[in-house]
Protein backbone atom coordinates (compact mmCIF):
# COMPACT_ATOMS: atom_id res chain seq x y z
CA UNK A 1 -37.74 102.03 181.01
CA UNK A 2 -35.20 98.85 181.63
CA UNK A 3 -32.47 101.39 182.93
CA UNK A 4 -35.12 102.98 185.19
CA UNK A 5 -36.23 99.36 186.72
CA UNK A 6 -32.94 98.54 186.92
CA UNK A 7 -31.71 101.61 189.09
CA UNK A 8 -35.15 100.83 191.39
CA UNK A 9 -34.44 97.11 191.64
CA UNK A 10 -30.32 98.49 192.53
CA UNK A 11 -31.54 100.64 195.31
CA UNK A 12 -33.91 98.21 196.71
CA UNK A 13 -31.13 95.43 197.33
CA UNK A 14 -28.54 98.20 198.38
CA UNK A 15 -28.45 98.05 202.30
CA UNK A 16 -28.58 93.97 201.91
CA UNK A 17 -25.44 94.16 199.22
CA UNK A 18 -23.58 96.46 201.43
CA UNK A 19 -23.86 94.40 204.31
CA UNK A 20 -22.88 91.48 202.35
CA UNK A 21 -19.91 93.16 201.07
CA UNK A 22 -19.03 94.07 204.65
CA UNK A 23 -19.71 90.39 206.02
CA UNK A 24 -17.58 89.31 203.11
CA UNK A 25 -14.79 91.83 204.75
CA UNK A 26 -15.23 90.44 208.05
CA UNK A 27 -18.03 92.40 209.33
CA UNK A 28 -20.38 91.13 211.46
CA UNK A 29 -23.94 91.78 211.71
CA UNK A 30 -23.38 94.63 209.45
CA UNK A 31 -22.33 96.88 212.46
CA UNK A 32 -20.06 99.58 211.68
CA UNK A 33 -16.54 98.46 212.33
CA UNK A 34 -12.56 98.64 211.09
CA UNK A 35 -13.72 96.46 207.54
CA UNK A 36 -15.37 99.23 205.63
CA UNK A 37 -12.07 100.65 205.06
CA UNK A 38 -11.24 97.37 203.77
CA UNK A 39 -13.93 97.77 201.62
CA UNK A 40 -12.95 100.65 200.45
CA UNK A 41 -9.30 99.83 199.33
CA UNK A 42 -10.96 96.91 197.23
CA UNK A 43 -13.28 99.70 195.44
CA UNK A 44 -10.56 102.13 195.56
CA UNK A 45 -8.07 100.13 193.81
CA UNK A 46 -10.39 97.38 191.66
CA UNK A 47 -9.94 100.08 188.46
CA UNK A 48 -6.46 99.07 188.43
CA UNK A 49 -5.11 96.42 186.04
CA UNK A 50 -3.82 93.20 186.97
CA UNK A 51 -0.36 92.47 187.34
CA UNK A 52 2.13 90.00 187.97
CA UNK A 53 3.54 89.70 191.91
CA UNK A 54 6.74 88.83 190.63
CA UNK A 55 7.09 92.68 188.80
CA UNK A 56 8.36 95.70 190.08
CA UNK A 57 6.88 98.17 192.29
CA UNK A 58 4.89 99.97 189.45
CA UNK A 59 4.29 102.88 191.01
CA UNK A 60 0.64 102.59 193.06
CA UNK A 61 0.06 104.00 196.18
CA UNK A 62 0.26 101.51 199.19
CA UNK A 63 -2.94 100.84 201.30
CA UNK A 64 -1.14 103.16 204.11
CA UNK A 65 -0.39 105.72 201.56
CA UNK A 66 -4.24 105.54 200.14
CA UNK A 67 -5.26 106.15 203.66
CA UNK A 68 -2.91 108.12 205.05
CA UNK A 69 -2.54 110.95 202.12
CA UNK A 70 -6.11 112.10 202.11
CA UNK A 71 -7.61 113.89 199.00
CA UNK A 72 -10.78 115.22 198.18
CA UNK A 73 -11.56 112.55 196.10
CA UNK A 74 -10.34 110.06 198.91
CA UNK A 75 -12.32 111.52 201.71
CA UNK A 76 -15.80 111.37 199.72
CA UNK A 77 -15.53 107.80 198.81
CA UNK A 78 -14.72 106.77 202.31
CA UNK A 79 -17.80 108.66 203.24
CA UNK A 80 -19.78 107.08 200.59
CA UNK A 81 -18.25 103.69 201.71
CA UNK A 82 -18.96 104.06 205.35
CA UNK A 83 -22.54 105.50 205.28
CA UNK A 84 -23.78 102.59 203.38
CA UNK A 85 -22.73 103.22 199.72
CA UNK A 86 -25.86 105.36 199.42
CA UNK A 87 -27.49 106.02 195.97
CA UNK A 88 -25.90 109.05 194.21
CA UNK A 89 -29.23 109.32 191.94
């Protein structure tokens, strides 16, 4: 029953943290613009560990390369991304 309130309260707030998310990005007024990609490098890449600036290139695609070497994958999360990070339940 608490997981079940828990996805309702989720998809209640959803529009209102996506918007947020976007404003935080740059958005404004939540209008559809160039910062949900930005949004969706930071989701794309916020499973990746931490590292030190000082190291290495260790190997992680580049924000061009993310965009510009589309995979299935790729292509669905931007989707989810840009249509409002919609509820997958």
């Amino acid at each position: 029953m608490f997981r079940e309130g828990v996805k309702y309260l989720a998809n209640q707030t959803r529009a209102e943290v996506w918007k947020a998310l976007c404003k935080g990005f740059g958005q404004l007024d939540g209008k559809m613009g160039g910062n949900e990609t930005d949004l969706f490098l930071s989701l794309w890449k916020s499973n990746w560990p931490d590292t030190d600036e000082d190291e290495e290139e260790d190997g992680r695609e580049t924000n061009s390369e993310i965009l510009n070497y589309v995979t299935a994958g790729k292509a669905a999360a931007y989707e989810w991304v840009s249509s409002g990070c919609e509820s997958l339940h």
